[in-house]
N, C-alpha and C. Protein backbone atom coordinates (compact mmCIF):
# COMPACT_ATOMS: atom_id res chain seq x y z
N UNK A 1 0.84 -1.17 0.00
CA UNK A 1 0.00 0.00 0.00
C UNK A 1 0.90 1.25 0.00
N UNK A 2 0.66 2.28 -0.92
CA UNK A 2 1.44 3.65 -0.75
C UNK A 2 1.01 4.89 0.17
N UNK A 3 1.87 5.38 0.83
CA UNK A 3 1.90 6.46 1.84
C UNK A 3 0.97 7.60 0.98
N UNK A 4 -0.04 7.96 1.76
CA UNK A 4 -0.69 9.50 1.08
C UNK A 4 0.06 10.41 1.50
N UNK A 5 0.52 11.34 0.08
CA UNK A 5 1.33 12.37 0.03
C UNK A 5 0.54 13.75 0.61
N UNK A 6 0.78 14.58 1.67
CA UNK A 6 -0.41 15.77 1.64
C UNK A 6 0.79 16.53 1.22
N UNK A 7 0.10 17.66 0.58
CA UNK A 7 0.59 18.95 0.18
C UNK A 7 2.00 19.63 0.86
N UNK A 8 1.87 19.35 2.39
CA UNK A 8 2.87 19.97 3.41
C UNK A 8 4.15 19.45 3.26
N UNK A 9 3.64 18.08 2.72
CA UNK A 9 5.30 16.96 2.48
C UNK A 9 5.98 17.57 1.55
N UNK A 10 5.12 17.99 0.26
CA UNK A 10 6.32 18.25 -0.65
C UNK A 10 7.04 19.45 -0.89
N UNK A 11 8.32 19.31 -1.39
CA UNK A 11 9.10 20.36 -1.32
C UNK A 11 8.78 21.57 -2.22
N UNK A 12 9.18 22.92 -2.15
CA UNK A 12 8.60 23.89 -2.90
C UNK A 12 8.41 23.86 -4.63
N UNK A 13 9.36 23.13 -5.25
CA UNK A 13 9.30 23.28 -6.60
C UNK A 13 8.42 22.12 -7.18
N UNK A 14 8.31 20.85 -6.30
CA UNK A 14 7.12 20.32 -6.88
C UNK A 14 5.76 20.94 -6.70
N UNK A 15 5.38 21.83 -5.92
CA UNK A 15 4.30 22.59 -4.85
C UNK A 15 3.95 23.86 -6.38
N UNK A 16 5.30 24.50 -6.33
CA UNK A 16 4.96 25.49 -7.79
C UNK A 16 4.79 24.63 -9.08
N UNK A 17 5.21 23.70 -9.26
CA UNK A 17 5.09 23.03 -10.58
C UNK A 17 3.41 22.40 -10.74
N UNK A 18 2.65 21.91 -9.13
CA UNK A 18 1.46 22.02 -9.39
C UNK A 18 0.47 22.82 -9.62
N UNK A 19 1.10 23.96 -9.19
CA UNK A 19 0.66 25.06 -9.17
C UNK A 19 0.05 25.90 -10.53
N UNK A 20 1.61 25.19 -11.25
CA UNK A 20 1.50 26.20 -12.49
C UNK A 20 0.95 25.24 -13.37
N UNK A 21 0.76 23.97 -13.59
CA UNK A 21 -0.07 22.56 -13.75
C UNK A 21 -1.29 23.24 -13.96
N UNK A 22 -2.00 23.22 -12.92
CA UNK A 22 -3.21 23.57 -12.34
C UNK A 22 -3.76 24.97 -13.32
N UNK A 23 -3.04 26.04 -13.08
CA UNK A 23 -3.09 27.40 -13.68
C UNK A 23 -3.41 27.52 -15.35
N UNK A 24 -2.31 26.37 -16.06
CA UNK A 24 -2.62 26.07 -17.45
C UNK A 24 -3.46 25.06 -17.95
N UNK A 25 -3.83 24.38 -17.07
CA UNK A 25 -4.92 23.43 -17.61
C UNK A 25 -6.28 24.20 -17.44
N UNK A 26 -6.15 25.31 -16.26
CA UNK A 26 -7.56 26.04 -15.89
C UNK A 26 -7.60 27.42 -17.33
N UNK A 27 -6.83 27.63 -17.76
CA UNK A 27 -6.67 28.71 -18.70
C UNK A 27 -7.43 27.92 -20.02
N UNK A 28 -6.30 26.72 -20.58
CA UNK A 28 -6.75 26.27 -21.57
C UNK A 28 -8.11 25.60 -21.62
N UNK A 29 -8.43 25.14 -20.72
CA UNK A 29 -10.01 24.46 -20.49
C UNK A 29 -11.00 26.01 -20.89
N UNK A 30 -10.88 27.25 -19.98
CA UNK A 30 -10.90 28.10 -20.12
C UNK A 30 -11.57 28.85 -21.56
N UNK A 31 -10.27 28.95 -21.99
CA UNK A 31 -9.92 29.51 -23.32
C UNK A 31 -10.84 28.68 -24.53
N UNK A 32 -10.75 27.03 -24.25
CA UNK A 32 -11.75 26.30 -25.25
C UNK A 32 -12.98 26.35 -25.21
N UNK A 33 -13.58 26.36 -23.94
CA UNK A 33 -15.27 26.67 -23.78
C UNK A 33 -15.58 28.17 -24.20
N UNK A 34 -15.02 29.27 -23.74
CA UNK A 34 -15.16 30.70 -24.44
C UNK A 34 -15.30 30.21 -26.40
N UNK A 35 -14.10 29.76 -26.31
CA UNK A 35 -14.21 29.81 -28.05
C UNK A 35 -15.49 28.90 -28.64
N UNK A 36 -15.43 27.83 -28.09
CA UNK A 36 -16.76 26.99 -28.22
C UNK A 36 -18.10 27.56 -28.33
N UNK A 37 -18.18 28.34 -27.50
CA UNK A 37 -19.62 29.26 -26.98
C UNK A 37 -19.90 30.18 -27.73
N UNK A 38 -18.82 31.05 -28.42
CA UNK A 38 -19.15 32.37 -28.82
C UNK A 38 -18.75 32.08 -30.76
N UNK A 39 -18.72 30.41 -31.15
CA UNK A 39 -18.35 30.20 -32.47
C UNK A 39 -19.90 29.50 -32.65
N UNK A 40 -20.16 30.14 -34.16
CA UNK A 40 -21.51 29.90 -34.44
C UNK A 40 -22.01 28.35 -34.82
N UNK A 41 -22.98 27.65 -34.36
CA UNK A 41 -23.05 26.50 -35.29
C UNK A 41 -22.83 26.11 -36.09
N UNK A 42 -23.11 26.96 -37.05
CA UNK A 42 -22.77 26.37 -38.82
C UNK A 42 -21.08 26.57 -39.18
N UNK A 43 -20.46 26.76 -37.92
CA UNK A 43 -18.72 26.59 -38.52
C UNK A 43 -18.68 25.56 -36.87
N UNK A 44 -19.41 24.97 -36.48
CA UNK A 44 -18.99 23.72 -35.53
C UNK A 44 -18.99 22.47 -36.52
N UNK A 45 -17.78 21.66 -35.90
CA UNK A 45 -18.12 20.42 -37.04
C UNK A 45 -18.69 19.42 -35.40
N UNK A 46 -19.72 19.27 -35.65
CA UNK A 46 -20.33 18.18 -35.25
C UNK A 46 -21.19 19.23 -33.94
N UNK A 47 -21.90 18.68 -32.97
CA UNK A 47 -22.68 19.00 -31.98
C UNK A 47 -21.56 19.82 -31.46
N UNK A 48 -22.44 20.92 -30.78
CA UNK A 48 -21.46 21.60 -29.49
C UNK A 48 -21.62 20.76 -28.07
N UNK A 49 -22.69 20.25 -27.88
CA UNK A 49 -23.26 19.27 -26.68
C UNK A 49 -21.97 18.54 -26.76
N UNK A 50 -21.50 17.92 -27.64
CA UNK A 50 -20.10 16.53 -27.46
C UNK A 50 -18.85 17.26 -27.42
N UNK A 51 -18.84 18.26 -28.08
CA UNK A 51 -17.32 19.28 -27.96
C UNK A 51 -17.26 19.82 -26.38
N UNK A 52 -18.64 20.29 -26.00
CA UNK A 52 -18.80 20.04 -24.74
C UNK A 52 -18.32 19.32 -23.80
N UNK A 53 -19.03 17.93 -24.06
CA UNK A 53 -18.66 17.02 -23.28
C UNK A 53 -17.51 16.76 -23.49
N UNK A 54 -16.87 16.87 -24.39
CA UNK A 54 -14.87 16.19 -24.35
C UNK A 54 -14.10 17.21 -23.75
N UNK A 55 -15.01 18.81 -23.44
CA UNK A 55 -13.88 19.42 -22.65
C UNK A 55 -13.37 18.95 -20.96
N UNK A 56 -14.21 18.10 -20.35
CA UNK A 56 -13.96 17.71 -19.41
C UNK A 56 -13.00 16.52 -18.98
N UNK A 57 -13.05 16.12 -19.99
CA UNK A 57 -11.62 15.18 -20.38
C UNK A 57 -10.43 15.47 -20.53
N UNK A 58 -9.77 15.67 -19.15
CA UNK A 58 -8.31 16.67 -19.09
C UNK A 58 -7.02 15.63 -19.24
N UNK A 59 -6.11 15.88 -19.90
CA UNK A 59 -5.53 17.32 -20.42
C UNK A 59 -6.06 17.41 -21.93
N UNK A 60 -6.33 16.75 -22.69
CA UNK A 60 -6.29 16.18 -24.14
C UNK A 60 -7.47 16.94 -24.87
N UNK A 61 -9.20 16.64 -23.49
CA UNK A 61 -10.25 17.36 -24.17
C UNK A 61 -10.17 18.60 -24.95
N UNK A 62 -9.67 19.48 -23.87
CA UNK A 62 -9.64 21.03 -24.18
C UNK A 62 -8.94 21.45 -25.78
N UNK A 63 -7.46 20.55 -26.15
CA UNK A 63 -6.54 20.50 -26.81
C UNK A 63 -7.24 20.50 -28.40
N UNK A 64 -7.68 19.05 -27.81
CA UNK A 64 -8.71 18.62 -29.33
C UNK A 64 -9.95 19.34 -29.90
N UNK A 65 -10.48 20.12 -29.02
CA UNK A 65 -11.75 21.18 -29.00
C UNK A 65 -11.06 22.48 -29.65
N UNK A 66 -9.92 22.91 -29.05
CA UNK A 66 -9.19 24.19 -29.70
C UNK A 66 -8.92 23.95 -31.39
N UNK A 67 -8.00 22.17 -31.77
CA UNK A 67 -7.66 22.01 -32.75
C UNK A 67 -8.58 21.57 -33.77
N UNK A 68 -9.72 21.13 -33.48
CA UNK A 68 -10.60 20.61 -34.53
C UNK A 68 -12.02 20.78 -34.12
N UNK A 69 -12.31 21.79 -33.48
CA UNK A 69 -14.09 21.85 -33.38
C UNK A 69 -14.51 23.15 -34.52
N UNK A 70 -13.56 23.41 -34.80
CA UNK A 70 -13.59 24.86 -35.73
C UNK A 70 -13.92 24.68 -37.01
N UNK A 71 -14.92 24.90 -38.07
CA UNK A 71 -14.33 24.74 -39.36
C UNK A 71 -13.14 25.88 -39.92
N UNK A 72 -12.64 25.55 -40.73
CA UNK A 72 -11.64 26.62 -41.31
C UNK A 72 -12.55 27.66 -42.60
């Protein structure tokens, strides 16, 4: 069985590295639902309901929603 790590154990640069983890996954998640929301249907390729739903699928959802929910 493995020891639960709390927050206090670890040393500062793993502590900022979650930190900044945390910060860019909340931006880019972020950044994809804004663009999602405010791009019109008829340049969505497929439902916004499922582009939706794959943004919650971290890290990858957000990624794939930025790169291909768009038409060109």
């Amino acid at each position: 069985m493995t020891r639960r790590v709390h927050w206090q154990d670890l040393n500062p640069r793993r502590r900022a590295a979650i930190v900044v983890g945390a910060a860019a996954e909340l931006a880019l998640t972020a950044t994809a639902a804004v663009r999602l929301v405010r791009t019109p249907a008829e340049r969505l390729r497929g439902s916004r309901a499922a582009w939706i739903g794959l943004l919650v699928v971290q890290p990858i959802g957000p990624v794939l929603v930025l790169a291909l929910a768009r038409r060109r």
